[in-house]
Protein backbone atom coordinates (compact mmCIF):
# COMPACT_ATOMS: atom_id res chain seq x y z
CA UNK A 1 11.65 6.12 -18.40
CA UNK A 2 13.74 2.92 -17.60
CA UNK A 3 15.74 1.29 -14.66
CA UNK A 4 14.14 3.29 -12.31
CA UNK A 5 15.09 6.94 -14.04
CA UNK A 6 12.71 9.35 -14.64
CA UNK A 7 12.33 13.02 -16.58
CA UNK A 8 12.44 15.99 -13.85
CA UNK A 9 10.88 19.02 -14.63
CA UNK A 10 13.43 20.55 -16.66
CA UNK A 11 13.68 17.42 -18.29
CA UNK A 12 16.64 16.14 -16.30
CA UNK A 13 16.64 12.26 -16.16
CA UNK A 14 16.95 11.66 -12.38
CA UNK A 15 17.86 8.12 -10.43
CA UNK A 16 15.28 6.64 -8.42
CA UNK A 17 15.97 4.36 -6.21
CA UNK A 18 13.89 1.72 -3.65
CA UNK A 19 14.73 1.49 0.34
CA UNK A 20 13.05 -1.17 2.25
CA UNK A 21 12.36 -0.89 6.38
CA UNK A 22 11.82 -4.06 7.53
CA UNK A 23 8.26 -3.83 7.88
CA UNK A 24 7.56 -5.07 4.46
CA UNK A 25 10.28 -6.31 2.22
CA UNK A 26 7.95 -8.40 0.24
CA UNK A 27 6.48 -5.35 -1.13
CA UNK A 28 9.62 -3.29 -1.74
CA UNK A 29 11.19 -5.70 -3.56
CA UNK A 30 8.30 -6.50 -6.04
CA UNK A 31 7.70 -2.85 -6.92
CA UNK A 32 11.37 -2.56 -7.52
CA UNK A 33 11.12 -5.57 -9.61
CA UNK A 34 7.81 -4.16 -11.60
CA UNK A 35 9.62 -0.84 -12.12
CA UNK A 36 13.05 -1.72 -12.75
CA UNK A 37 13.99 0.24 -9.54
CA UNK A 38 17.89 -0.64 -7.83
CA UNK A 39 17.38 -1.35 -3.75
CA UNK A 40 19.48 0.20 -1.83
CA UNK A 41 20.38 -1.80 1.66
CA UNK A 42 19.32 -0.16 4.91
CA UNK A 43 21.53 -1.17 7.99
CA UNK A 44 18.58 -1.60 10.98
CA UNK A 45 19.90 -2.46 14.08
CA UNK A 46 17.60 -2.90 17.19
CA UNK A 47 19.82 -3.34 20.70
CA UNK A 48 19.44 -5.35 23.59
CA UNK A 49 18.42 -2.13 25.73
CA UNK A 50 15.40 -1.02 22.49
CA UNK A 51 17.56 1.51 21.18
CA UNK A 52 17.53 1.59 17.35
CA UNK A 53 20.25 1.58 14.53
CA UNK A 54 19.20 2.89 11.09
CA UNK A 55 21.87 3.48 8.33
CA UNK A 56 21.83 3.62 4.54
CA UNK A 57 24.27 2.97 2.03
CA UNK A 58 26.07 5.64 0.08
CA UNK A 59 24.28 4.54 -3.03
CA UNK A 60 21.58 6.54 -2.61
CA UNK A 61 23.62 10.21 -2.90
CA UNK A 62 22.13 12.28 -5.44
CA UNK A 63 18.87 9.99 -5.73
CA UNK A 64 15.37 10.00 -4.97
CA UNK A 65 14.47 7.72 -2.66
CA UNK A 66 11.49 5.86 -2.39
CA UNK A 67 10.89 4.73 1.16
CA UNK A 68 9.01 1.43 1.87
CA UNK A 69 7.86 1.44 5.01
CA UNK A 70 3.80 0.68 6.31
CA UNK A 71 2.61 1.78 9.45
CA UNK A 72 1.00 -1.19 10.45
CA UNK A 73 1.11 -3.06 14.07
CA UNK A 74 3.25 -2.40 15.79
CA UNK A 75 2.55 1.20 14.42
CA UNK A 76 5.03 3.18 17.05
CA UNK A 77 8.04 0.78 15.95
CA UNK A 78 7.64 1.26 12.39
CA UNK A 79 7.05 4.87 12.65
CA UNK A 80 9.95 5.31 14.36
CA UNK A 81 12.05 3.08 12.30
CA UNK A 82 10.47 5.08 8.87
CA UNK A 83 11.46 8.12 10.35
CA UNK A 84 14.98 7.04 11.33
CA UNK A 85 15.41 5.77 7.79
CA UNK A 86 14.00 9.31 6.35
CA UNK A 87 16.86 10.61 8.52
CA UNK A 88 19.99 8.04 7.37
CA UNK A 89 18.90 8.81 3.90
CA UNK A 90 19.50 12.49 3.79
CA UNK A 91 22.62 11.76 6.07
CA UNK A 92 23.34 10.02 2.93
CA UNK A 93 22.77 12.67 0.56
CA UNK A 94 19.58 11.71 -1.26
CA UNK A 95 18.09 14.44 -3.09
CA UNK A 96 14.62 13.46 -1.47
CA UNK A 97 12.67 10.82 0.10
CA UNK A 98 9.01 9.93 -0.38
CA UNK A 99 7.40 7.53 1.97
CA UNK A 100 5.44 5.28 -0.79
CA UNK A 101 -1.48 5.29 0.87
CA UNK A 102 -15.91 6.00 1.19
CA UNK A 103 -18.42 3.76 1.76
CA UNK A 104 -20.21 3.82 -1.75
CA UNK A 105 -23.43 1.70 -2.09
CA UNK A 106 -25.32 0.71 -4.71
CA UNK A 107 -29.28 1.35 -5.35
CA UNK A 108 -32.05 -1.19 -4.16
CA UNK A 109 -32.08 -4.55 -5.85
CA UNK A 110 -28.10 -4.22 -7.54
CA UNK A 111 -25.39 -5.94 -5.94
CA UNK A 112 -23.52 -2.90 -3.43
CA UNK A 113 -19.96 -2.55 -3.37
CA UNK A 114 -18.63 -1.61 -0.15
CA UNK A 115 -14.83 0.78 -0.37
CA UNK A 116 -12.91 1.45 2.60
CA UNK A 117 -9.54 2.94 2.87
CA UNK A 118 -8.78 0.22 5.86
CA UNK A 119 -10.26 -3.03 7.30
CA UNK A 120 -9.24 -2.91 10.83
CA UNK A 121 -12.38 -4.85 13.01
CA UNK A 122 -14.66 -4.78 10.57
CA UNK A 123 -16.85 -2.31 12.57
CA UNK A 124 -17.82 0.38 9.51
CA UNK A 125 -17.93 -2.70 7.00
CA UNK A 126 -20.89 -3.83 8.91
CA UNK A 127 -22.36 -0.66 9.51
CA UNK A 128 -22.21 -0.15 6.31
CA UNK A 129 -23.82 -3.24 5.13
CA UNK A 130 -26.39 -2.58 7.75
CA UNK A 131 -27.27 0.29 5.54
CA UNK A 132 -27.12 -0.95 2.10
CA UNK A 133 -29.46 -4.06 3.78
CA UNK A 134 -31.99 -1.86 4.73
CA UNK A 135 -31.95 0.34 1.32
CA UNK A 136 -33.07 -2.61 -0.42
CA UNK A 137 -29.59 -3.90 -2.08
CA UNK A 138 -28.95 -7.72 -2.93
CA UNK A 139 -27.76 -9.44 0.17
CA UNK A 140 -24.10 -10.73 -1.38
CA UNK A 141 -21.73 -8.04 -1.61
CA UNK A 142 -18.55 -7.27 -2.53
CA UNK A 143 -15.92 -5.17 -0.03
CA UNK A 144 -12.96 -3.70 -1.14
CA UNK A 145 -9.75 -2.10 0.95
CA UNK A 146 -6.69 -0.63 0.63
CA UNK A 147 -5.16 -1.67 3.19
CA UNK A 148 -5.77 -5.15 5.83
CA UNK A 149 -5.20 -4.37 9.45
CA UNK A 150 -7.31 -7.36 10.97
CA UNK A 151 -7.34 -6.83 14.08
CA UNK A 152 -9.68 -8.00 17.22
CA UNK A 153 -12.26 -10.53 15.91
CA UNK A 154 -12.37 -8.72 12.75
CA UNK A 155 -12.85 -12.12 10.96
CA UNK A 156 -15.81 -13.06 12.84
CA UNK A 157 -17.30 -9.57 11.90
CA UNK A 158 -16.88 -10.45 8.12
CA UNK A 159 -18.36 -13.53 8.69
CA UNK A 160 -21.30 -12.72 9.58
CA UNK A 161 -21.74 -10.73 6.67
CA UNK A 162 -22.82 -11.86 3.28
CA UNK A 163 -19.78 -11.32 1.55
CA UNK A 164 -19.49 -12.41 -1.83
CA UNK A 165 -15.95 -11.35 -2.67
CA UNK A 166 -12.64 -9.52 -0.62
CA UNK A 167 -10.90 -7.47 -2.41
CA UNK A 168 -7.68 -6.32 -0.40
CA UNK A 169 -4.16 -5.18 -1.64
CA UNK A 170 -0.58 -6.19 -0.06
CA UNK A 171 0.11 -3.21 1.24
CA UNK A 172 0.52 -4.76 4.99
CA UNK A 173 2.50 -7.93 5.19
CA UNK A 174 1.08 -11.09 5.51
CA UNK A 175 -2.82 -10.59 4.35
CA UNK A 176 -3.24 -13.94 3.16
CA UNK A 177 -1.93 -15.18 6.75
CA UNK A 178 -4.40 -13.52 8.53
CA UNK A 179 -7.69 -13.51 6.54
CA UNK A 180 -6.95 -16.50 3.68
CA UNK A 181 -10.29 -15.90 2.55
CA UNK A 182 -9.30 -12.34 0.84
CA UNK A 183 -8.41 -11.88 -2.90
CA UNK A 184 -4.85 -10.09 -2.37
CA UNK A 185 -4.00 -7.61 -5.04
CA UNK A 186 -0.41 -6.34 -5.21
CA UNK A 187 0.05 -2.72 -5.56
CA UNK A 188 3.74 -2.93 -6.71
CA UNK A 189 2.86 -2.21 -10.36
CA UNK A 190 0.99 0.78 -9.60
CA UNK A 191 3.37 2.10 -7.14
CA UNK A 192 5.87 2.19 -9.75
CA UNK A 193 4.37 3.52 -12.15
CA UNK A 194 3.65 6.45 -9.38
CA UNK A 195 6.88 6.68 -9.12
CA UNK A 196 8.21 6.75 -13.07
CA UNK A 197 5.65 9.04 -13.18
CA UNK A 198 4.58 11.13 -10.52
CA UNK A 199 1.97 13.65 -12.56
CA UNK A 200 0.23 10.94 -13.21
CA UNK A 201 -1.62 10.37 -9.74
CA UNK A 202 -2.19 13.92 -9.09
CA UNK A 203 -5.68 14.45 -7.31
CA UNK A 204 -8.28 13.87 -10.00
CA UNK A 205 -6.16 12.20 -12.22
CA UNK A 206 -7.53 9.24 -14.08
CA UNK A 207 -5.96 5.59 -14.00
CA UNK A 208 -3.45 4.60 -16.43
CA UNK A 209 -5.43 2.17 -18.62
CA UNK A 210 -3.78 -0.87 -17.96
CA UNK A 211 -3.89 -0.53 -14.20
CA UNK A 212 -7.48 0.10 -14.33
CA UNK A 213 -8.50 -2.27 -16.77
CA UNK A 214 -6.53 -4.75 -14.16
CA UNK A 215 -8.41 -3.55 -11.36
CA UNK A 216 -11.43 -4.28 -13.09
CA UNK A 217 -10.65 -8.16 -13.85
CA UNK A 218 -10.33 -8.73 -10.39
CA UNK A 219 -14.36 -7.78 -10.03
CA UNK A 220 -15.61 -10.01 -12.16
């Protein structure tokens, strides 16, 4: 497992390789970085009238390709421009492409933990908290989410709250921008590891020790 190759299941060492849309490049290029993973350039091309230009290079032929690409605002242009470059890729003769995405509370008098999936408004943070409030849990909290949207007034919503911590990854562009308050976390590391080793995130699967044990540092 090394600059971005990985075992196939007859033991094949395939080429992986990273393409960036141009909804994130941040991202791309630091999980390429983490997992030793070539970028390939994408040609994107908006014109004056809105139509929209995606090409790949020739380098990846014969590779897996790992799309970067969020959906965030503005959700129908990046959409579109993922599935244009899902398109140009197996114009291009990669072998395949992979776009690279519960409220728990605690009991009465522990400190809850609040995990979403998304922070959008802040709406189900604060229902949630509304809960956990009236169940008897400390009043600070920490929240945790995949992935920051912000949207509306969502920081006014978290404001009112007693939050003691954010916990948010970088899986949307500019996080820290829009809520500077949040502890960013990058998930570059542990996408590449997903994609060195794909059996390794199947549903039920445990984390790889060092990725949980860095998860961890950040809540304490």
């Amino acid at each position: 497992m090394d600059g971005g190759r990985t075992r196939g299941r007859d033991d094949v060492i395939d080429r992986s390789v990273v393409v960036s849309g141009t909804a994130h490049p941040d991202l791309a290029h630091a999980m390429a970085a983490a997992g030793r993973f070539e970028i390939v350039a994408a040609d994107i091309e908006r014109f004056p009238d809105g139509e929209l230009h995606v090409a790949v290079d020739e380098g990846v032929a014969g590779a897996h390709v790992h799309l970067v690409q969020p959906t965030g605002a503005p959700a129908d242009r990046h959409l579109l421009e993922l599935l244009l470059l899902v398109d140009a890729c197996r114009r291009a003769g990669a072998r395949a492409e992979v776009p690279a995405d519960q409220i728990v509370g605690a009991v009465a008098g522990r400190t809850p933990v609040i995990v979403d999936d998304m922070i959008s408004t802040g709406a189900t943070i604060a229902a949630a908290a509304a809960v956990l409030a009236r169940a008897g849990a400390r009043e600070r909290m920490v929240i945790a989410a995949t992935h920051g949207v912000f949207s509306g007034a969502v920081v006014d919503a978290l404001d009112r709250l007693p939050v003691d911590r954010l916990l948010v990854t970088d899986t949307l562009p500019d996080v820290r921008r829009r809520l500077p308050a949040a502890d960013v976390i990058s998930v570059a590391g542990l996408l590449a590891v997903a994609l060195h080793e794909p059996g390794r995130f199947a549903p039920g699967a445990d984390l790889p020790p060092g990725i949980a044990s860095g998860l961890l540092r950040h809540l304490r």
